[in-house]
PDB file of N, CA and C in Angstrom:
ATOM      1  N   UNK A   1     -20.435-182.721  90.004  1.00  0.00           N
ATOM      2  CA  UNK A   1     -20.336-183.445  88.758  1.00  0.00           C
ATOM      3  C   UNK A   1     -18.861-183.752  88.515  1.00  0.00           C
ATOM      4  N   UNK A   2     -18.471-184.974  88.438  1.00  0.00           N
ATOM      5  CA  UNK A   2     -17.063-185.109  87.996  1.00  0.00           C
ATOM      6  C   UNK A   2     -16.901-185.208  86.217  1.00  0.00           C
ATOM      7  N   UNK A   3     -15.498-185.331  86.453  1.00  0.00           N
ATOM      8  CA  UNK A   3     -15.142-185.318  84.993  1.00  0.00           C
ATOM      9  C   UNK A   3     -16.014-185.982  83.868  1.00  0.00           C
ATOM     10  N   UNK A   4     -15.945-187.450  84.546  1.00  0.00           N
ATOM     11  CA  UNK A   4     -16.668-188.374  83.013  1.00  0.00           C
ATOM     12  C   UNK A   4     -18.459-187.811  83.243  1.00  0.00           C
ATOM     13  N   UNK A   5     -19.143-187.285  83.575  1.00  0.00           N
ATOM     14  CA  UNK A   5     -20.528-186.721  83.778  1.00  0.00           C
ATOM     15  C   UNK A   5     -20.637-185.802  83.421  1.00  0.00           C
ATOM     16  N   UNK A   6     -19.241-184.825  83.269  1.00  0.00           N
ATOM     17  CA  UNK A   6     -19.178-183.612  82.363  1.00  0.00           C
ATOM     18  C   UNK A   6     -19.186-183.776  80.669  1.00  0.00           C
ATOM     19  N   UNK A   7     -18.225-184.994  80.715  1.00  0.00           N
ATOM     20  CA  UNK A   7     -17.429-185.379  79.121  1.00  0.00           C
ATOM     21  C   UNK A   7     -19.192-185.777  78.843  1.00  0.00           C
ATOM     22  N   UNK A   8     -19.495-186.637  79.164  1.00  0.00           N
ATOM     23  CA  UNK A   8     -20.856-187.050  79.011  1.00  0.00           C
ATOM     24  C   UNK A   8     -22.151-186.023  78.680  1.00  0.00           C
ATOM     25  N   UNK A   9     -22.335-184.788  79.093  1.00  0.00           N
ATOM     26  CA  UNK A   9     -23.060-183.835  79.013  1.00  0.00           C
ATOM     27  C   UNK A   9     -22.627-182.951  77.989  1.00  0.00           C
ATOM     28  N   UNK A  10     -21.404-183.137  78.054  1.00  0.00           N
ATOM     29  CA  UNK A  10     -20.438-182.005  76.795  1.00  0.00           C
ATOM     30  C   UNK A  10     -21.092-183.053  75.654  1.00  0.00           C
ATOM     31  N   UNK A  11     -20.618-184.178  75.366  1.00  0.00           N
ATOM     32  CA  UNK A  11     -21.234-185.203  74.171  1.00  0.00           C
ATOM     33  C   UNK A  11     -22.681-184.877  74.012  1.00  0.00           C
ATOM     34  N   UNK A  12     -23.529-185.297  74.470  1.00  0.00           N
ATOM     35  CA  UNK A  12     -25.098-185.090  74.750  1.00  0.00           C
ATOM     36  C   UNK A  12     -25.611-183.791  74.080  1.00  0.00           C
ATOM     37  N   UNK A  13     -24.862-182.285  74.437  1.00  0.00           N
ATOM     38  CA  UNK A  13     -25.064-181.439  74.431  1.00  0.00           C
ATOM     39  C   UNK A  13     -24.824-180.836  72.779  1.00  0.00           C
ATOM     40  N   UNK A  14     -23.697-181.420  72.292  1.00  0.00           N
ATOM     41  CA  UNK A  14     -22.823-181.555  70.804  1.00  0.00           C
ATOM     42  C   UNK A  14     -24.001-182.212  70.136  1.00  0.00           C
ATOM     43  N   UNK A  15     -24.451-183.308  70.831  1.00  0.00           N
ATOM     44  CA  UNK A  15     -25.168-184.233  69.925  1.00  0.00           C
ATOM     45  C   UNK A  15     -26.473-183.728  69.256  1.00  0.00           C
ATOM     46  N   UNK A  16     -26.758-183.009  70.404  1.00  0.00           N
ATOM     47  CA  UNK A  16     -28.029-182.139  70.361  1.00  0.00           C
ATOM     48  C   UNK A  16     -28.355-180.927  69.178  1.00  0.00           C
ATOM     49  N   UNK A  17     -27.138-180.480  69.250  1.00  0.00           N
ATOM     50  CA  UNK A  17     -26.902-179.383  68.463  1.00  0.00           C
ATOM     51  C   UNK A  17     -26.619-180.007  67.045  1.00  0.00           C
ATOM     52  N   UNK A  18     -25.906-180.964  66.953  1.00  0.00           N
ATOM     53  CA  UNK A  18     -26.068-181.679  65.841  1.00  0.00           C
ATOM     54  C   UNK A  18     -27.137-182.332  65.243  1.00  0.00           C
ATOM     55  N   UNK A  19     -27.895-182.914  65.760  1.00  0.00           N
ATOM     56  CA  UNK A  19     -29.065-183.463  65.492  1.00  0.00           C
ATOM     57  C   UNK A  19     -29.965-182.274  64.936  1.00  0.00           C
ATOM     58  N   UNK A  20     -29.929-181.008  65.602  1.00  0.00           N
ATOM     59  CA  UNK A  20     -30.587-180.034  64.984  1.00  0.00           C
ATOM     60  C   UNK A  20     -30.327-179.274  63.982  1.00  0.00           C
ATOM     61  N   UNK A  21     -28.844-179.432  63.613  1.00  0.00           N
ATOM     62  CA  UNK A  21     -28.539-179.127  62.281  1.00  0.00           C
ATOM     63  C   UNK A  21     -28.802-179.800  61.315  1.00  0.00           C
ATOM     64  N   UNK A  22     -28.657-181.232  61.382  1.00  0.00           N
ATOM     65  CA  UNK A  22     -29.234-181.990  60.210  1.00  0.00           C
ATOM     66  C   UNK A  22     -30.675-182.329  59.904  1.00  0.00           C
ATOM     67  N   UNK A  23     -31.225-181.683  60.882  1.00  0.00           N
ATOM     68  CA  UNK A  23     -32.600-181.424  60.579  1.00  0.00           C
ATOM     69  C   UNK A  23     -32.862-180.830  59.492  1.00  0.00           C
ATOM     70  N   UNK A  24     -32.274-179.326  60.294  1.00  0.00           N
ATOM     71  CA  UNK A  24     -32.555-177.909  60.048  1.00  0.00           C
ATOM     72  C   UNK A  24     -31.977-178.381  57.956  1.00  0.00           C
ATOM     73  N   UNK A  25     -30.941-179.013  57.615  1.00  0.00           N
ATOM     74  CA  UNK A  25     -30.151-179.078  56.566  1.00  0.00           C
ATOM     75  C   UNK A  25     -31.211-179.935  56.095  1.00  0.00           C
ATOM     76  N   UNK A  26     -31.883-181.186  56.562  1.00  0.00           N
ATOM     77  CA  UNK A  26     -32.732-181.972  55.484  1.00  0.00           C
ATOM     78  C   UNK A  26     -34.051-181.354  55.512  1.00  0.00           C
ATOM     79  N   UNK A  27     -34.534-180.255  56.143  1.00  0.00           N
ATOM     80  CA  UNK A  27     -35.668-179.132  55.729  1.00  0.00           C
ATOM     81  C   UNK A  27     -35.284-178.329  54.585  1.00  0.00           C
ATOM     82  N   UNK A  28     -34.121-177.920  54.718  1.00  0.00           N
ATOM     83  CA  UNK A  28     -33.430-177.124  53.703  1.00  0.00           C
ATOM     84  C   UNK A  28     -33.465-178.002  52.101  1.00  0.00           C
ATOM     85  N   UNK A  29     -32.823-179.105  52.556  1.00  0.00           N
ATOM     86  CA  UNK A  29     -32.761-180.018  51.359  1.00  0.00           C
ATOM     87  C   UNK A  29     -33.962-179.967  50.590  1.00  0.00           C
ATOM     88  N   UNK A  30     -35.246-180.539  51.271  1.00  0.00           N
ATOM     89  CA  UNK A  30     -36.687-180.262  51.063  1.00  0.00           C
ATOM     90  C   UNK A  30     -37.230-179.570  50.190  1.00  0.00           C
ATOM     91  N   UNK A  31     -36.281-178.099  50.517  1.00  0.00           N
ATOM     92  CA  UNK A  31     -37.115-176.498  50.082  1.00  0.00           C
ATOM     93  C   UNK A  31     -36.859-176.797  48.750  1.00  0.00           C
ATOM     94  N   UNK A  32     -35.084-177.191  48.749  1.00  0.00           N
ATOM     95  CA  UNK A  32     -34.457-176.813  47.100  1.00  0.00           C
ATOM     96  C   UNK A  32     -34.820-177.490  46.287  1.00  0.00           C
ATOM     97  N   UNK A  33     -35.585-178.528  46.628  1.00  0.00           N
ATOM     98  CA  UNK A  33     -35.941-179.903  46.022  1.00  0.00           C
ATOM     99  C   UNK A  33     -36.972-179.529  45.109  1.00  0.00           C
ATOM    100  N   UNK A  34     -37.937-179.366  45.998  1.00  0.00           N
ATOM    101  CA  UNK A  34     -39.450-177.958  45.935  1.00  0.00           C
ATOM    102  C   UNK A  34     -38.888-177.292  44.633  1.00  0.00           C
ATOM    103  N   UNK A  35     -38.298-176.796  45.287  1.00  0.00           N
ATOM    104  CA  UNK A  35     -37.925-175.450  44.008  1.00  0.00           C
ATOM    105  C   UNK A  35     -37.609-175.670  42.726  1.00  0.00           C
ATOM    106  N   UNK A  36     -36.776-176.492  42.805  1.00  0.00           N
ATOM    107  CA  UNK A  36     -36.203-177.507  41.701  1.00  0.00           C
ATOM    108  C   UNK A  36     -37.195-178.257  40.494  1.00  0.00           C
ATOM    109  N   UNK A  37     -37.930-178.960  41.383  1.00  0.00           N
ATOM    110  CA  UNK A  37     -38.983-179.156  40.337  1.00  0.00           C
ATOM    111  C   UNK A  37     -39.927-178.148  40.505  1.00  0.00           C
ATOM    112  N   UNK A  38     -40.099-176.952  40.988  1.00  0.00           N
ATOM    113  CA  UNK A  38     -41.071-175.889  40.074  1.00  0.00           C
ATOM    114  C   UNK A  38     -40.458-174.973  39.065  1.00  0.00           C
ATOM    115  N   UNK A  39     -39.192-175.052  39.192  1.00  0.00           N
ATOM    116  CA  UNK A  39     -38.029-174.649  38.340  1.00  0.00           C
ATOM    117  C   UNK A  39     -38.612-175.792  36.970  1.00  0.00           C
ATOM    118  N   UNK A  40     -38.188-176.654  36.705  1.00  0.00           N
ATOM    119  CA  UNK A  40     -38.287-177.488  35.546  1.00  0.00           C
ATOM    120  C   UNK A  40     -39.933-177.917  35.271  1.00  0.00           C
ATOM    121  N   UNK A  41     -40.771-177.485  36.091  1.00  0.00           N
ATOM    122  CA  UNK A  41     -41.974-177.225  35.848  1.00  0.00           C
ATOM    123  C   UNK A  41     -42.122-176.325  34.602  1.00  0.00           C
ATOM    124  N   UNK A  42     -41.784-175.347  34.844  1.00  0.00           N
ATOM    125  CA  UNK A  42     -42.030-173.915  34.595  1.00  0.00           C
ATOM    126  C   UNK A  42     -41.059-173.739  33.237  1.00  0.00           C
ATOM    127  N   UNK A  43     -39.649-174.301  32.954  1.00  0.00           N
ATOM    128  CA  UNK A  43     -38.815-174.313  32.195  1.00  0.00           C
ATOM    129  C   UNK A  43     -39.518-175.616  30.978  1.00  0.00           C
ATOM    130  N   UNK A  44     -40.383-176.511  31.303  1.00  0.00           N
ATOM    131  CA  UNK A  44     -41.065-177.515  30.431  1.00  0.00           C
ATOM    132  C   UNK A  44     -42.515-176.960  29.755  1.00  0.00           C
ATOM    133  N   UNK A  45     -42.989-176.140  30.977  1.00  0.00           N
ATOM    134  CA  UNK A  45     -44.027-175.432  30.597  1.00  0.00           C
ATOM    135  C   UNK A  45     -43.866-173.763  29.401  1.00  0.00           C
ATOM    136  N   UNK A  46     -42.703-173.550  29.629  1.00  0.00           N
ATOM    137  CA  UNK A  46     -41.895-172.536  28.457  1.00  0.00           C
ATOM    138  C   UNK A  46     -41.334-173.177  27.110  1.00  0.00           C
ATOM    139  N   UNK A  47     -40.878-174.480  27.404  1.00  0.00           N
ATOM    140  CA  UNK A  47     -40.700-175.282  26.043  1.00  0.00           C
ATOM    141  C   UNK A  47     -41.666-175.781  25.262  1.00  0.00           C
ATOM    142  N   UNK A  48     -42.802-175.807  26.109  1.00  0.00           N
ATOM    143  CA  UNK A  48     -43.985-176.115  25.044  1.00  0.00           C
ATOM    144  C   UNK A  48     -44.393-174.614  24.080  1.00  0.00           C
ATOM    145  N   UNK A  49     -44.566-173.294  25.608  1.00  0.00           N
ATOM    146  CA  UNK A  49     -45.078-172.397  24.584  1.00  0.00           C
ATOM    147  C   UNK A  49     -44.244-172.146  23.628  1.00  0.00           C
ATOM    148  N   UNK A  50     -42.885-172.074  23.758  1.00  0.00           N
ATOM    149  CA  UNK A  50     -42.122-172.017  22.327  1.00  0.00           C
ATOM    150  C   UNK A  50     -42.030-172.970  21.068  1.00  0.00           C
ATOM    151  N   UNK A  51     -42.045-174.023  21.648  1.00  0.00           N
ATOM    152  CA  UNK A  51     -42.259-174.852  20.512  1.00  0.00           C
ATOM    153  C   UNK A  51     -43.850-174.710  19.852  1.00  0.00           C
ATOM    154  N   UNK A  52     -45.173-174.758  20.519  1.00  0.00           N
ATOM    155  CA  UNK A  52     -46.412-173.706  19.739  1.00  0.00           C
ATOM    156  C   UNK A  52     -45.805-172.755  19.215  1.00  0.00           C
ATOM    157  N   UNK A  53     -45.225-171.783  19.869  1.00  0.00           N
ATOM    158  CA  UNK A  53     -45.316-170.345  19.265  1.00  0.00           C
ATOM    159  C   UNK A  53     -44.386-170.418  18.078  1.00  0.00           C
ATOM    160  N   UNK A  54     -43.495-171.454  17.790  1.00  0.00           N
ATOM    161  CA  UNK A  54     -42.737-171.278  17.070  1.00  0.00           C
ATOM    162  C   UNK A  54     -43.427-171.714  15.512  1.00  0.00           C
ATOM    163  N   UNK A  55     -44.548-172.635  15.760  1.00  0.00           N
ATOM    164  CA  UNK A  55     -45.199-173.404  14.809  1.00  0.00           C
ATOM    165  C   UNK A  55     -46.538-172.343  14.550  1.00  0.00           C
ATOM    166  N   UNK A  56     -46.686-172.033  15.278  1.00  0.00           N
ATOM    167  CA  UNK A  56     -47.802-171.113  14.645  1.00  0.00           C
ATOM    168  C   UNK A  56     -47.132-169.870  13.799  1.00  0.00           C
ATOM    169  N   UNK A  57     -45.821-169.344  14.040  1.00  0.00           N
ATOM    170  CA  UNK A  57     -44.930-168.462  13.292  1.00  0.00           C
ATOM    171  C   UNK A  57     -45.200-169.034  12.124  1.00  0.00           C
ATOM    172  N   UNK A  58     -44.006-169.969  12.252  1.00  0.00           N
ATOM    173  CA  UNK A  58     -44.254-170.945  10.921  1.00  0.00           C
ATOM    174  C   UNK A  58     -45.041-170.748   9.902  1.00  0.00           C
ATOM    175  N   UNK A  59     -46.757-171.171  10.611  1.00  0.00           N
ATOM    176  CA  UNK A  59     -47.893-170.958   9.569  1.00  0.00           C
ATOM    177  C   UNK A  59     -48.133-170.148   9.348  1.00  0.00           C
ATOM    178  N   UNK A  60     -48.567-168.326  10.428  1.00  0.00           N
ATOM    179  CA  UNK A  60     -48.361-167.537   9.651  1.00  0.00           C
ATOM    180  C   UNK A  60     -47.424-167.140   8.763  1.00  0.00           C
ATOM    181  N   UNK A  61     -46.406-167.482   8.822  1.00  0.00           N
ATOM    182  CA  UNK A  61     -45.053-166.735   7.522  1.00  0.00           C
ATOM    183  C   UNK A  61     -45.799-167.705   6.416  1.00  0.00           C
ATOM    184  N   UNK A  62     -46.045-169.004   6.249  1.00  0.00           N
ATOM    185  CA  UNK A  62     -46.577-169.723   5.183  1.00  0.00           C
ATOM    186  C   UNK A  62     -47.729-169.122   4.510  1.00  0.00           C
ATOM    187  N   UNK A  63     -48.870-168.835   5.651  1.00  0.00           N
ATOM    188  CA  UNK A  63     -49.960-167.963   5.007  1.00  0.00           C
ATOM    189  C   UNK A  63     -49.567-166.811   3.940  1.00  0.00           C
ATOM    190  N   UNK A  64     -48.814-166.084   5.197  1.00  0.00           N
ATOM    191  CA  UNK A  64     -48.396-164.781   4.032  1.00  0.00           C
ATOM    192  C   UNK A  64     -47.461-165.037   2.755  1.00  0.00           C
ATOM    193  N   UNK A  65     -46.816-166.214   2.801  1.00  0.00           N
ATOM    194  CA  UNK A  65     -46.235-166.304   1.032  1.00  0.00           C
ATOM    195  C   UNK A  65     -47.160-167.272   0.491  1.00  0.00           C
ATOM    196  N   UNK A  66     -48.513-167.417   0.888  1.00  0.00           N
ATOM    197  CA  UNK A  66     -49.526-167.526   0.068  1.00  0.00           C
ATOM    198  C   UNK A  66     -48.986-169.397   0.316  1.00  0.00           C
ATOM    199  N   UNK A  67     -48.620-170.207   0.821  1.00  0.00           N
ATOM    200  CA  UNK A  67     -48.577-171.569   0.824  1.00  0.00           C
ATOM    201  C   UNK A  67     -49.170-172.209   1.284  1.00  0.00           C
ATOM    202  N   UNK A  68     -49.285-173.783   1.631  1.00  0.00           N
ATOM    203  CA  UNK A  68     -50.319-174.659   2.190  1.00  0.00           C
ATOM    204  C   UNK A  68     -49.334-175.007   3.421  1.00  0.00           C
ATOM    205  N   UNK A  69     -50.618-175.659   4.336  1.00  0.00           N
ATOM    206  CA  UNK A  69     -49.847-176.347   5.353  1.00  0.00           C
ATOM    207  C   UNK A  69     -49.459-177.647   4.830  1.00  0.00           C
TER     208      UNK A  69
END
């Protein structure tokens, strides 16, 4: 094998390894993505129960000083 068939295999070989990192990185990307919106899933799905829970407080404290809705 001479030089330029080496340089050539050395490239190829880089390329390879590269190509499998940006895989490996846009699988990754994928996951956090995933996560991300089950994150703000879950953080939208907590803003509702608080905003209920906060309104049903509400009415009970109203009940008990005897008021209307």
């Amino acid at each position: 094998m001479d030089e330029r068939e080496a340089a050539n295999r050395s490239a190829a070989e880089y390329l390879a390894r590269l190509r499998q990192r940006i895989a490996e990185g846009k699988s990754e990307i994928q996951r956090l993505r995933e996560s991300i919106d089950a994150t703000h899933e879950h953080l939208a799905g907590m803003s509702r129960w608080i905003e209920q829970t906060d309104l049903e407080l509400g009415r009970t404290r109203r009940e008990r000083r005897g008021e209307d809705d």
